[in-house]
PDB file of N, CA and C in Angstrom:
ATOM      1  N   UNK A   1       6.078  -6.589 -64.366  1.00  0.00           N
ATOM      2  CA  UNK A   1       6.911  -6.352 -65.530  1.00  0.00           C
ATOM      3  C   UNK A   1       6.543  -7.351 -66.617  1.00  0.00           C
ATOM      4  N   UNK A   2       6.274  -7.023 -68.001  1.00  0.00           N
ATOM      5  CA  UNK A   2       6.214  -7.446 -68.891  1.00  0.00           C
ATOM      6  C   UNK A   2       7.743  -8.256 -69.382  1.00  0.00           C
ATOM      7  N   UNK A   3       7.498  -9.582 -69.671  1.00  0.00           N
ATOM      8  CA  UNK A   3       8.917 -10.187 -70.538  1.00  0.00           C
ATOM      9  C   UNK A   3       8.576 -10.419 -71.613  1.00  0.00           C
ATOM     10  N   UNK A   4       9.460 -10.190 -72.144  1.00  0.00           N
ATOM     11  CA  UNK A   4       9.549 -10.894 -74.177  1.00  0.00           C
ATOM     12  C   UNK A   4      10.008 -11.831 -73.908  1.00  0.00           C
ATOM     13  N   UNK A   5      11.171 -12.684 -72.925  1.00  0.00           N
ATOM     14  CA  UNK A   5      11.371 -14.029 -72.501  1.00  0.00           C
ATOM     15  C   UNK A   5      10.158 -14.673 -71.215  1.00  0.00           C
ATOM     16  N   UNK A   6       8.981 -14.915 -72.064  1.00  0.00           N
ATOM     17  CA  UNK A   6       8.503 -15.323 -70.726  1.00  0.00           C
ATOM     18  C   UNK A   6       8.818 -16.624 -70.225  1.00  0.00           C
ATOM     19  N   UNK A   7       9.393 -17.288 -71.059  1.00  0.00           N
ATOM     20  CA  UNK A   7       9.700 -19.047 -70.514  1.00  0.00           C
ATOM     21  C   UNK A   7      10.617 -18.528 -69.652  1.00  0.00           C
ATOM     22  N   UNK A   8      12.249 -17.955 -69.881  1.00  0.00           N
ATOM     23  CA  UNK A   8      13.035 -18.145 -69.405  1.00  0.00           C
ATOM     24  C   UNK A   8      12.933 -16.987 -68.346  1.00  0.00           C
ATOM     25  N   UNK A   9      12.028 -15.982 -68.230  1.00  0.00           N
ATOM     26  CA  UNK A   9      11.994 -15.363 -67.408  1.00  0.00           C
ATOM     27  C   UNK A   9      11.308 -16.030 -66.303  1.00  0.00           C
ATOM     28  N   UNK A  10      10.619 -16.904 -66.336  1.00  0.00           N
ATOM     29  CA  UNK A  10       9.546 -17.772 -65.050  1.00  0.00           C
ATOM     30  C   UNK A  10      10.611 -19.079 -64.767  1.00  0.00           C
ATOM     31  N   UNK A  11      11.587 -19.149 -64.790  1.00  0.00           N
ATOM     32  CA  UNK A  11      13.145 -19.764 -64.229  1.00  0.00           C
ATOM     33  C   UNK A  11      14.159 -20.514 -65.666  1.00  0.00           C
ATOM     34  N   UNK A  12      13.790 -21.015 -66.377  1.00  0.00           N
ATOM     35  CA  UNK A  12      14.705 -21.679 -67.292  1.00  0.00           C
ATOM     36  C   UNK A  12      15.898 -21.037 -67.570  1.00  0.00           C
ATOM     37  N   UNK A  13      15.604 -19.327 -67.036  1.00  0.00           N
ATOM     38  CA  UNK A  13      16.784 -18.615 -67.582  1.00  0.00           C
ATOM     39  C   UNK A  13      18.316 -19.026 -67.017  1.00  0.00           C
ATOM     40  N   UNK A  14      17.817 -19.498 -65.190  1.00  0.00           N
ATOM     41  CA  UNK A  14      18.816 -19.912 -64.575  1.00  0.00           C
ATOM     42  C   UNK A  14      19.101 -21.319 -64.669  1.00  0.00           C
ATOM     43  N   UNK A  15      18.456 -21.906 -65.442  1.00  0.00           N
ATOM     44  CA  UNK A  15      19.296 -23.624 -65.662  1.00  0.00           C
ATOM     45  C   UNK A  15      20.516 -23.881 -66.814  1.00  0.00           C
ATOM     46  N   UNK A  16      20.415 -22.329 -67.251  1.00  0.00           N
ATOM     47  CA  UNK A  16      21.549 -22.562 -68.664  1.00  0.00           C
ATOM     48  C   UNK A  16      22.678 -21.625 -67.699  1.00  0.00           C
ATOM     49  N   UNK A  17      23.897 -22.444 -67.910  1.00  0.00           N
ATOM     50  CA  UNK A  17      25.069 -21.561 -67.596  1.00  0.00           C
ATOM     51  C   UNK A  17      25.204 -20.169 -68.022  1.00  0.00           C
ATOM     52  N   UNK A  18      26.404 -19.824 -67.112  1.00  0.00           N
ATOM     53  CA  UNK A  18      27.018 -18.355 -67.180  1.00  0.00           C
ATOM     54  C   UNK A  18      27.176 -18.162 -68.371  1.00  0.00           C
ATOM     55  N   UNK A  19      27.838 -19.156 -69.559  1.00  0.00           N
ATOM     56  CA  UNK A  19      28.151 -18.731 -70.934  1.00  0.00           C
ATOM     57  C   UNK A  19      27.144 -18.877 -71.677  1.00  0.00           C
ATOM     58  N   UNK A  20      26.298 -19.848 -71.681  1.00  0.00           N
ATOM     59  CA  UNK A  20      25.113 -19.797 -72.026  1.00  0.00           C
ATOM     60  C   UNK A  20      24.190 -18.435 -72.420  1.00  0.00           C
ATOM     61  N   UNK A  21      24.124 -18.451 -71.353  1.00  0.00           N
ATOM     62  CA  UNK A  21      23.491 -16.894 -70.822  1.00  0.00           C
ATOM     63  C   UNK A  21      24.089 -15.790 -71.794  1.00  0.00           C
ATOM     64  N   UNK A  22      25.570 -15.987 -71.581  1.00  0.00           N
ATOM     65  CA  UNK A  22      26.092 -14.561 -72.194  1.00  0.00           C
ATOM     66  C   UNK A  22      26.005 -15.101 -73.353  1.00  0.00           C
ATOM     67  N   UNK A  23      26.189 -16.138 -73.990  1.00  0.00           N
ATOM     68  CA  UNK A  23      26.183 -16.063 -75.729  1.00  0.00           C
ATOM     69  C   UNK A  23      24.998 -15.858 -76.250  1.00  0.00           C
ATOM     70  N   UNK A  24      24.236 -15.909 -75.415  1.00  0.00           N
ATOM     71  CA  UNK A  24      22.694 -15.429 -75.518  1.00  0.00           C
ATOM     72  C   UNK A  24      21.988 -13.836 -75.577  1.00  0.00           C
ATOM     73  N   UNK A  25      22.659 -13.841 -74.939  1.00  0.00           N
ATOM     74  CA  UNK A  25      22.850 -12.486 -75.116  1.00  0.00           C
ATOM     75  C   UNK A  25      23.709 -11.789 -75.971  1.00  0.00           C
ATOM     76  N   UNK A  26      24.597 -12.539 -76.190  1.00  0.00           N
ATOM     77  CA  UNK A  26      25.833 -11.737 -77.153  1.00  0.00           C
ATOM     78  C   UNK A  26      24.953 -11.531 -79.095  1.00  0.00           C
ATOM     79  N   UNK A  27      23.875 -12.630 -79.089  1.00  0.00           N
ATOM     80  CA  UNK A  27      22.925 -13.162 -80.267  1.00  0.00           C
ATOM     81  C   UNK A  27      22.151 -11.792 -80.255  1.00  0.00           C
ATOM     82  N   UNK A  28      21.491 -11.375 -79.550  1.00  0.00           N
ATOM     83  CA  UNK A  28      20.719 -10.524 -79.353  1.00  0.00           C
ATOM     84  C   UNK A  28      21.934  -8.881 -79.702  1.00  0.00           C
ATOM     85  N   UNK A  29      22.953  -8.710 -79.377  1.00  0.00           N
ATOM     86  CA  UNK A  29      23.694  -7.737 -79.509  1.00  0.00           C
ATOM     87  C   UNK A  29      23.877  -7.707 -80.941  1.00  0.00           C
ATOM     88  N   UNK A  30      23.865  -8.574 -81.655  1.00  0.00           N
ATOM     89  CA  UNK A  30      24.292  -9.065 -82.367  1.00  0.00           C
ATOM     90  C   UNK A  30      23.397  -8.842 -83.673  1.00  0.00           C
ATOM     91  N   UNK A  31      22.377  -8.989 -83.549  1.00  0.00           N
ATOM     92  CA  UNK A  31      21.138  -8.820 -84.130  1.00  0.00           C
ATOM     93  C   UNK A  31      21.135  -6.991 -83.917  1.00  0.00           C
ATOM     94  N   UNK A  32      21.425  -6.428 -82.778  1.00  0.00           N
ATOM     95  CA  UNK A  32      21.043  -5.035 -82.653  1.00  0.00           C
ATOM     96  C   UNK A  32      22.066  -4.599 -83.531  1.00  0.00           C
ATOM     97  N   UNK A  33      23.480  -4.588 -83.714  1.00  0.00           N
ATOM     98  CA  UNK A  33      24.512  -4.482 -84.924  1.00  0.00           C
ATOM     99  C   UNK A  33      23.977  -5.006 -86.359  1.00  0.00           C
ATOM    100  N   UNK A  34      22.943  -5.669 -86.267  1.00  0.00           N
ATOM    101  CA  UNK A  34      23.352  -6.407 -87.680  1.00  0.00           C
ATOM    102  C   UNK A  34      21.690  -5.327 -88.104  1.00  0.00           C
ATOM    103  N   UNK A  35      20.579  -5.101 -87.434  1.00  0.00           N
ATOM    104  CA  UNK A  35      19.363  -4.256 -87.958  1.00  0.00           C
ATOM    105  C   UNK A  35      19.633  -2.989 -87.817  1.00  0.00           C
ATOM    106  N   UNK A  36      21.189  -2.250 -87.225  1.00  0.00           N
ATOM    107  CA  UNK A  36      20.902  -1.148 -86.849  1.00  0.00           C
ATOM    108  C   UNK A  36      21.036  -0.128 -88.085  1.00  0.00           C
ATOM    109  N   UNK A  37      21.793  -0.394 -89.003  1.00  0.00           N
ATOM    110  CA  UNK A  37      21.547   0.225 -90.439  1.00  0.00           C
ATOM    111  C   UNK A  37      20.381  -0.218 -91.466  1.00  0.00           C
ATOM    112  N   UNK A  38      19.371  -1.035 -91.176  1.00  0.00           N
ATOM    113  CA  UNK A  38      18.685  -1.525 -92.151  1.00  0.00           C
ATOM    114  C   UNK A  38      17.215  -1.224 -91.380  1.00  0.00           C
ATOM    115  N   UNK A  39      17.391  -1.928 -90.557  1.00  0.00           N
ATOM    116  CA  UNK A  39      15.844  -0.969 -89.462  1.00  0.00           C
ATOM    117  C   UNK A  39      15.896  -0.853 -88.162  1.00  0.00           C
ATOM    118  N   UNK A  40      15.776   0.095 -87.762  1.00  0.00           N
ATOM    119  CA  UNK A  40      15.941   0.770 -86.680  1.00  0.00           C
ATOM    120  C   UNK A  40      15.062  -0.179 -85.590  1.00  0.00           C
ATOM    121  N   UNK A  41      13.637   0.036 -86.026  1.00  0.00           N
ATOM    122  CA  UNK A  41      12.268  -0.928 -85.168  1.00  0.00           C
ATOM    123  C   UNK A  41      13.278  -2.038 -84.701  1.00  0.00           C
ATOM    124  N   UNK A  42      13.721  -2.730 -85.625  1.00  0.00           N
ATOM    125  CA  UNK A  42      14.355  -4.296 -85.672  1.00  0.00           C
ATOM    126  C   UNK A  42      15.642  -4.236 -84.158  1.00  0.00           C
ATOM    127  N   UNK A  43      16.310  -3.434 -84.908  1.00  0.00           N
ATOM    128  CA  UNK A  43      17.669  -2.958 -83.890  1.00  0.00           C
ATOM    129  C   UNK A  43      16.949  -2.398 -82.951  1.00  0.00           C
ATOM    130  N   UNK A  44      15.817  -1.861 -82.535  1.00  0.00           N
ATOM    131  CA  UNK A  44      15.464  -1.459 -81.499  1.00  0.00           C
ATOM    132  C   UNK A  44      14.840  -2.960 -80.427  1.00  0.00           C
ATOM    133  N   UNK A  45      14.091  -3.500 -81.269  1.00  0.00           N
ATOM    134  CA  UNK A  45      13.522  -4.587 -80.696  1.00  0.00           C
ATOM    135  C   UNK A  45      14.937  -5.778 -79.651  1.00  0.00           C
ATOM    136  N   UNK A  46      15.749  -5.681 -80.597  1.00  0.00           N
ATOM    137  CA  UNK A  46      16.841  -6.995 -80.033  1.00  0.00           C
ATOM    138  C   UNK A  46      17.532  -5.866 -78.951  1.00  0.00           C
ATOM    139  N   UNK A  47      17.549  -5.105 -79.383  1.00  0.00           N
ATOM    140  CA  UNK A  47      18.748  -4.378 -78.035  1.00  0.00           C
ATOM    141  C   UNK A  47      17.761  -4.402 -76.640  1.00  0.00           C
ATOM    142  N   UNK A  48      16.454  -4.217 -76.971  1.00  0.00           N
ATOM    143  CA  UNK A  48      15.428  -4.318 -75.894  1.00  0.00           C
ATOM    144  C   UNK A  48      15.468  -5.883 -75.002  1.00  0.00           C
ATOM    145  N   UNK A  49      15.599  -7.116 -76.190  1.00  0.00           N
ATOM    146  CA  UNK A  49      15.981  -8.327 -75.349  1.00  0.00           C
ATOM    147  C   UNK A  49      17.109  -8.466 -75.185  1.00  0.00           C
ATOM    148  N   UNK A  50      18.064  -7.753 -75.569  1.00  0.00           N
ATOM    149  CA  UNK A  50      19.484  -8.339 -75.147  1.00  0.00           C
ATOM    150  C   UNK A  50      19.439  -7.850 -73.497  1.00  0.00           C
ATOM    151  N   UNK A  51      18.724  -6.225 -73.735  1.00  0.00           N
ATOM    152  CA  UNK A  51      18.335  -6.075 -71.702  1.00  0.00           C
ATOM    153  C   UNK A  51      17.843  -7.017 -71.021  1.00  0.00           C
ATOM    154  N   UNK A  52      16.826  -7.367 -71.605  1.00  0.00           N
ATOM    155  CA  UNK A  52      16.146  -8.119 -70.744  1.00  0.00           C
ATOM    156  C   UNK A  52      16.754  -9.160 -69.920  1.00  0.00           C
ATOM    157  N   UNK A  53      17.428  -9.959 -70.950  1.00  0.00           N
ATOM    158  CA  UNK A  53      18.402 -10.930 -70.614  1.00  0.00           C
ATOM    159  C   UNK A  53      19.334 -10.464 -70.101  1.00  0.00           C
ATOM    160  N   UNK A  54      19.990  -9.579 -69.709  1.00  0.00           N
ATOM    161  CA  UNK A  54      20.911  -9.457 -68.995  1.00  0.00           C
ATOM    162  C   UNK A  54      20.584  -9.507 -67.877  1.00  0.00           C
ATOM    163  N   UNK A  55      19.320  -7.909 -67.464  1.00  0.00           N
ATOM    164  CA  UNK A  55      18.499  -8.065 -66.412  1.00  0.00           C
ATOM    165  C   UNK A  55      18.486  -9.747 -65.823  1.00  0.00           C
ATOM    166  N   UNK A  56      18.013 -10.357 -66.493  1.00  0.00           N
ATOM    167  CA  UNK A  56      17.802 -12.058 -65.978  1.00  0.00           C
ATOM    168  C   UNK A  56      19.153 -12.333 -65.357  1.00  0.00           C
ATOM    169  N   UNK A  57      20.452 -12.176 -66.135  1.00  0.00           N
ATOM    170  CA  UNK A  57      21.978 -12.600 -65.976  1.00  0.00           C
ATOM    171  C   UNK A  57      22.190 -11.807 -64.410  1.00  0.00           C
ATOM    172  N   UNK A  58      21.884 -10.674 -64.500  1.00  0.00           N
ATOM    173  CA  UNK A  58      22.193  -9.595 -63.209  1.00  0.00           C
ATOM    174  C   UNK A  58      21.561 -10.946 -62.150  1.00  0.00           C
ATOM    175  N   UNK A  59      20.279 -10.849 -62.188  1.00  0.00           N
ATOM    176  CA  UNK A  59      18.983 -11.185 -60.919  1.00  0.00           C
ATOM    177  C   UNK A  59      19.435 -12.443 -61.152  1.00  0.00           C
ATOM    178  N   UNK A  60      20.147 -13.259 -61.464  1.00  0.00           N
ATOM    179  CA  UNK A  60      20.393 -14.682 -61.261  1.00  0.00           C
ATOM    180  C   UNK A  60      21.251 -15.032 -60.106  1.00  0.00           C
ATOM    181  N   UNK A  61      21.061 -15.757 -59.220  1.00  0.00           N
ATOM    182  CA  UNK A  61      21.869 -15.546 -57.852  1.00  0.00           C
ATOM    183  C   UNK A  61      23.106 -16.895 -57.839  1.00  0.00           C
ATOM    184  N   UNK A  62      23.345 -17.680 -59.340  1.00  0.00           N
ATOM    185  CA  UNK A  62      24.587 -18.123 -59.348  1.00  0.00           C
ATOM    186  C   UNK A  62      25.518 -16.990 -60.130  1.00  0.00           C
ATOM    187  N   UNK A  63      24.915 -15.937 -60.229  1.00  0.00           N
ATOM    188  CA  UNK A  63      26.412 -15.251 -60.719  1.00  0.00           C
ATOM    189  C   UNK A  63      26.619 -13.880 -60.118  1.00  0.00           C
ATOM    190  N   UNK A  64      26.284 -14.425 -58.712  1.00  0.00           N
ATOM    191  CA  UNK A  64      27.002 -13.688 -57.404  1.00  0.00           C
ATOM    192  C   UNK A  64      28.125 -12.629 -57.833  1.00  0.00           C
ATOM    193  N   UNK A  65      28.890 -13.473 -57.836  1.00  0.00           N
ATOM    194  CA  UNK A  65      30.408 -13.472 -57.995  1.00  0.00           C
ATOM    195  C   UNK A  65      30.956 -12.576 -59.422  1.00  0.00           C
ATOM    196  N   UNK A  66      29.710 -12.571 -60.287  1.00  0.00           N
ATOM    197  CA  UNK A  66      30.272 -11.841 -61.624  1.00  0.00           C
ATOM    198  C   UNK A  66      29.424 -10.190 -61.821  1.00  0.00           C
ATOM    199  N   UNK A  67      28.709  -9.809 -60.382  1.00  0.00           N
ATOM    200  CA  UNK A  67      27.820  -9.125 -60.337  1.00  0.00           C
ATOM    201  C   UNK A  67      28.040  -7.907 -61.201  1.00  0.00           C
ATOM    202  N   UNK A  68      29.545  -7.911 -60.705  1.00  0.00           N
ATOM    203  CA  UNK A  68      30.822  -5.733 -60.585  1.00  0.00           C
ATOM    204  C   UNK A  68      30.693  -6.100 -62.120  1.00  0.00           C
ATOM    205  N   UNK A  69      30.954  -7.073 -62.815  1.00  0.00           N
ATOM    206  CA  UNK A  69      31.207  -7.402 -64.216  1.00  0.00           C
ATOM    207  C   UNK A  69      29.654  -6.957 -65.223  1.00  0.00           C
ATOM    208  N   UNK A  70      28.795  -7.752 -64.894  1.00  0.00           N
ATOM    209  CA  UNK A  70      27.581  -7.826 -65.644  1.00  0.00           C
ATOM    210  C   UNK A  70      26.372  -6.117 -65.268  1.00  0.00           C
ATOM    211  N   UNK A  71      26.874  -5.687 -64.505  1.00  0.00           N
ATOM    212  CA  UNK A  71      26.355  -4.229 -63.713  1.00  0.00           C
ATOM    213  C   UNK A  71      27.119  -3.637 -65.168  1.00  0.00           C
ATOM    214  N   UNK A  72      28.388  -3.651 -64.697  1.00  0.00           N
ATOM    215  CA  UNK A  72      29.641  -2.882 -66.133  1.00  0.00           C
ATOM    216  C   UNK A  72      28.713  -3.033 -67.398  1.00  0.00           C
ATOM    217  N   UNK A  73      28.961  -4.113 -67.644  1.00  0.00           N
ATOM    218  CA  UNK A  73      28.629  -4.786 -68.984  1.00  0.00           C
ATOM    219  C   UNK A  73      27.425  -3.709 -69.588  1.00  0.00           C
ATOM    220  N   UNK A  74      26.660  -4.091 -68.683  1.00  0.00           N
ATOM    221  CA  UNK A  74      24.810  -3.102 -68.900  1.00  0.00           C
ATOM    222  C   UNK A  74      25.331  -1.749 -69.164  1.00  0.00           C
ATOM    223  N   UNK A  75      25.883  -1.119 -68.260  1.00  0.00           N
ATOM    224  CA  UNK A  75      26.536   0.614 -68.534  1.00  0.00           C
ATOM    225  C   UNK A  75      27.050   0.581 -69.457  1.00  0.00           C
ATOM    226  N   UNK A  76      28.106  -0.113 -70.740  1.00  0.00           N
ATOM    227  CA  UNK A  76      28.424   0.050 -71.605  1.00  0.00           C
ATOM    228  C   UNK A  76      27.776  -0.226 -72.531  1.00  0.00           C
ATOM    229  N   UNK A  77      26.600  -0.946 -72.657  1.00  0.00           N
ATOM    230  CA  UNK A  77      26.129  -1.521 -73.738  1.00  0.00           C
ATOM    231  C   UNK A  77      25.034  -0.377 -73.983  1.00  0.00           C
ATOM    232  N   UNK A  78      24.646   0.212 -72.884  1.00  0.00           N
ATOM    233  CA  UNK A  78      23.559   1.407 -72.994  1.00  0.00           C
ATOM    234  C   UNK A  78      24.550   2.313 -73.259  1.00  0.00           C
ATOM    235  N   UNK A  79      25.585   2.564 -72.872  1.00  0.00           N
ATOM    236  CA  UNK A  79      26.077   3.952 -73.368  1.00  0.00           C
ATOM    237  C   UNK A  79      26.703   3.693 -74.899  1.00  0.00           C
ATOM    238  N   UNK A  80      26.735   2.713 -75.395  1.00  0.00           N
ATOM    239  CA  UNK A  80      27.216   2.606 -76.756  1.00  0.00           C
ATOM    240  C   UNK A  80      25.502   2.650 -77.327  1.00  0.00           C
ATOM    241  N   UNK A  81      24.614   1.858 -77.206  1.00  0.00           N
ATOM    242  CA  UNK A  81      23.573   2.133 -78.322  1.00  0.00           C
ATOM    243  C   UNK A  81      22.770   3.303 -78.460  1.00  0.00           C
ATOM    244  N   UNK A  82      22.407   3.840 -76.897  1.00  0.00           N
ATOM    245  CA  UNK A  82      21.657   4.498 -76.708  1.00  0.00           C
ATOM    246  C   UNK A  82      22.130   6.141 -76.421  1.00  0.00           C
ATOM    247  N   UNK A  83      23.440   6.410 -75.581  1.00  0.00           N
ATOM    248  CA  UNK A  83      23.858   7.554 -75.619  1.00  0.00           C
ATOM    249  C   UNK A  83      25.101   7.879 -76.206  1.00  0.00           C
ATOM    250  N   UNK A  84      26.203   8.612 -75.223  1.00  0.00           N
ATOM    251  CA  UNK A  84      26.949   9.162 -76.044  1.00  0.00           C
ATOM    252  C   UNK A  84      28.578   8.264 -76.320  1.00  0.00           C
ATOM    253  N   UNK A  85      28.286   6.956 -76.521  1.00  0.00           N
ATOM    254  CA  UNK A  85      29.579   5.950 -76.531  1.00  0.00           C
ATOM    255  C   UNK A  85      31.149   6.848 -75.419  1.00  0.00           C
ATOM    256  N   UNK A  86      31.077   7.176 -74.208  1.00  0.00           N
ATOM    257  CA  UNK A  86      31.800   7.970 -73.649  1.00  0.00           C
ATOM    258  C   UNK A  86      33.101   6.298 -73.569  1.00  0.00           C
ATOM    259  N   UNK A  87      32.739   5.288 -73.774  1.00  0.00           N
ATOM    260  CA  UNK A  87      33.338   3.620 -73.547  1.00  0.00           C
ATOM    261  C   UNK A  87      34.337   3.778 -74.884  1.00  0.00           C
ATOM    262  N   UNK A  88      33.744   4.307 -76.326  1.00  0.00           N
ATOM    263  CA  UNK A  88      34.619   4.049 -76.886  1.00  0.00           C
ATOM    264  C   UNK A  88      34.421   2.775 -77.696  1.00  0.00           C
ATOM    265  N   UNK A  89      33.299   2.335 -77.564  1.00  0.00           N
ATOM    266  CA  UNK A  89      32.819   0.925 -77.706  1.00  0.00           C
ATOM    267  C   UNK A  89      32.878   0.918 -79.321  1.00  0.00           C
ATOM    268  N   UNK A  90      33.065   0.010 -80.022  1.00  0.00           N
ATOM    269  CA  UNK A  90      32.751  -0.400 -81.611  1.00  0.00           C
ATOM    270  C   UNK A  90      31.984  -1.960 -81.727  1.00  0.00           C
ATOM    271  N   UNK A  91      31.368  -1.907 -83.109  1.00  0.00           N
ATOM    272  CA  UNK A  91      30.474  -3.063 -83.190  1.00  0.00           C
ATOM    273  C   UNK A  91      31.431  -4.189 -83.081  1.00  0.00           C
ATOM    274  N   UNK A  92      32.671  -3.885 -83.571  1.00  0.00           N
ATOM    275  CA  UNK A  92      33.309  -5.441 -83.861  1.00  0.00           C
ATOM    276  C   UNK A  92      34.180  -5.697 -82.212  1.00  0.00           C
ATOM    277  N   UNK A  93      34.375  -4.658 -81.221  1.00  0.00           N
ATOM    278  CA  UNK A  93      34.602  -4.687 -79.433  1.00  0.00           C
ATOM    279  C   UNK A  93      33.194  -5.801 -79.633  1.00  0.00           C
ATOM    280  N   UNK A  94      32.482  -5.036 -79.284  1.00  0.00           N
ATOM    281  CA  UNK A  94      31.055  -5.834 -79.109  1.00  0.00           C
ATOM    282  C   UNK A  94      31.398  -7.574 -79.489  1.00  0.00           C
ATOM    283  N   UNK A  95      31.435  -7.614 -80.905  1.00  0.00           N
ATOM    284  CA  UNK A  95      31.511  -8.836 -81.170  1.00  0.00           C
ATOM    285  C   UNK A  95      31.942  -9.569 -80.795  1.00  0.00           C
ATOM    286  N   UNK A  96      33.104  -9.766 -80.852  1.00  0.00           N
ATOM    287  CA  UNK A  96      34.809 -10.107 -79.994  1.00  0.00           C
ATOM    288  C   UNK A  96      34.626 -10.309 -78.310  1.00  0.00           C
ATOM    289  N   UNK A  97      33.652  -9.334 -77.849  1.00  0.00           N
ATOM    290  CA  UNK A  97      33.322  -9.644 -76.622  1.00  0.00           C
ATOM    291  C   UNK A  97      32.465 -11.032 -76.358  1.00  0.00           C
ATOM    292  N   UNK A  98      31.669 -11.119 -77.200  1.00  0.00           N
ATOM    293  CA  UNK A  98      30.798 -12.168 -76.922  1.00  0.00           C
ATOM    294  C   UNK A  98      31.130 -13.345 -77.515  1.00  0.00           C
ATOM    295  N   UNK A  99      32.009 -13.163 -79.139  1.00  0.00           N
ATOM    296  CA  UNK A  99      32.459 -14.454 -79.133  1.00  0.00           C
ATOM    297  C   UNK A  99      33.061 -14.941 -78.257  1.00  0.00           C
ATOM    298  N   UNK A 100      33.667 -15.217 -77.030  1.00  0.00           N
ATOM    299  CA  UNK A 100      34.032 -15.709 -76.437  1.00  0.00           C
ATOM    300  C   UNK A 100      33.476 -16.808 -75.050  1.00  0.00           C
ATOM    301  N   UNK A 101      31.852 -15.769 -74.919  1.00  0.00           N
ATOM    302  CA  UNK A 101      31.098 -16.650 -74.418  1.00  0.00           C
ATOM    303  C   UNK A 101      30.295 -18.033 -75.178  1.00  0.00           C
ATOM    304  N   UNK A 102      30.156 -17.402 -76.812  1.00  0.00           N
ATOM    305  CA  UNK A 102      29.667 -18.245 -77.520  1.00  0.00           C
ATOM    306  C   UNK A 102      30.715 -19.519 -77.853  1.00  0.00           C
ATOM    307  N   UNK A 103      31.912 -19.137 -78.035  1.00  0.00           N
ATOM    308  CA  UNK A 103      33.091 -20.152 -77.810  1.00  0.00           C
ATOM    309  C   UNK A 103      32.605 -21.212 -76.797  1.00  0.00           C
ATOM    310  N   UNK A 104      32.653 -20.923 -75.230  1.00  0.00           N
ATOM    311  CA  UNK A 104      32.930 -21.654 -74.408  1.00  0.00           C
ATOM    312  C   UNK A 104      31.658 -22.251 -74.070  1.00  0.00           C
ATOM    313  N   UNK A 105      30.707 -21.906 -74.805  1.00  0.00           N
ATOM    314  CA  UNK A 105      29.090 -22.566 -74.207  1.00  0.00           C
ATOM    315  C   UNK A 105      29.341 -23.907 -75.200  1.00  0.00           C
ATOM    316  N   UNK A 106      29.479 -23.538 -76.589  1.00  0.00           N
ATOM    317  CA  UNK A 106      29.784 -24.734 -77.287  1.00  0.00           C
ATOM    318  C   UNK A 106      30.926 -25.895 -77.140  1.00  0.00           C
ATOM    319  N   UNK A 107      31.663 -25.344 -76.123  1.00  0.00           N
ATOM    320  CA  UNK A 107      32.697 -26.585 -75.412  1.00  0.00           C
ATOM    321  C   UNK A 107      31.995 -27.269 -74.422  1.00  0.00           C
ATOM    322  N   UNK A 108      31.072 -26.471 -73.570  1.00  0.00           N
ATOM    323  CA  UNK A 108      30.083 -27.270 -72.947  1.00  0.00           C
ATOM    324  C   UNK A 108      29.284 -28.409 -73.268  1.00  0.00           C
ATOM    325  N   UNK A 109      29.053 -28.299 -74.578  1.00  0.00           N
ATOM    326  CA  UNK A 109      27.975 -29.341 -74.640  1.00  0.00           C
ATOM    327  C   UNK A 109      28.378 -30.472 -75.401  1.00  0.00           C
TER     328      UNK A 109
END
């Protein structure tokens, strides 16, 4: 498999926390909302790493425990960009979702 994260895909991905991770991803969602009216390529490109990184978040074996959650997470985020939003999902859900990881990574440090 090809990565667009190749650092953090060859382990760094797992030395940054759970929130880490997700506000990292939440950047990348974030970016796919913010190119998806202006260029598509663009919004196509970040929604492609926001997978990736999740993929990484899934296959990371400290977040055992958040598996039922981050499995979810992936099914909604594909059924909001890519098919038929059956979730109900909106850009500013989206947002709101992730500020919260981005919140708590920055209490971390």
């Amino acid at each position: 498999m090809s990565f667009q994260h190749k650092e953090l895909a060859s382990g760094k991905w797992q030395k940054l926390s759970f929130f880490e991770q997700m506000a990292n991803i939440g950047s990348e969602v974030e970016r796919t909302i913010k190119w998806n009216k202006k260029n598509s390529e663009y919004s196509r490109q970040a929604y492609e790493r926001a997978l990736e990184l999740l993929d990484l978040t899934i296959s990371d074996k400290n977040n055992l425990s958040r598996l039922k959650e981050l499995v979810r997470l992936r099914e909604v985020l594909v059924d909001y960009f890519q098919f038929d939003n059956i979730y109900q999902s909106t850009d500013k859900k989206w947002q709101n979702y992730f500020y919260a990881f981005n919140y708590a990574a920055r209490l971390l440090k």
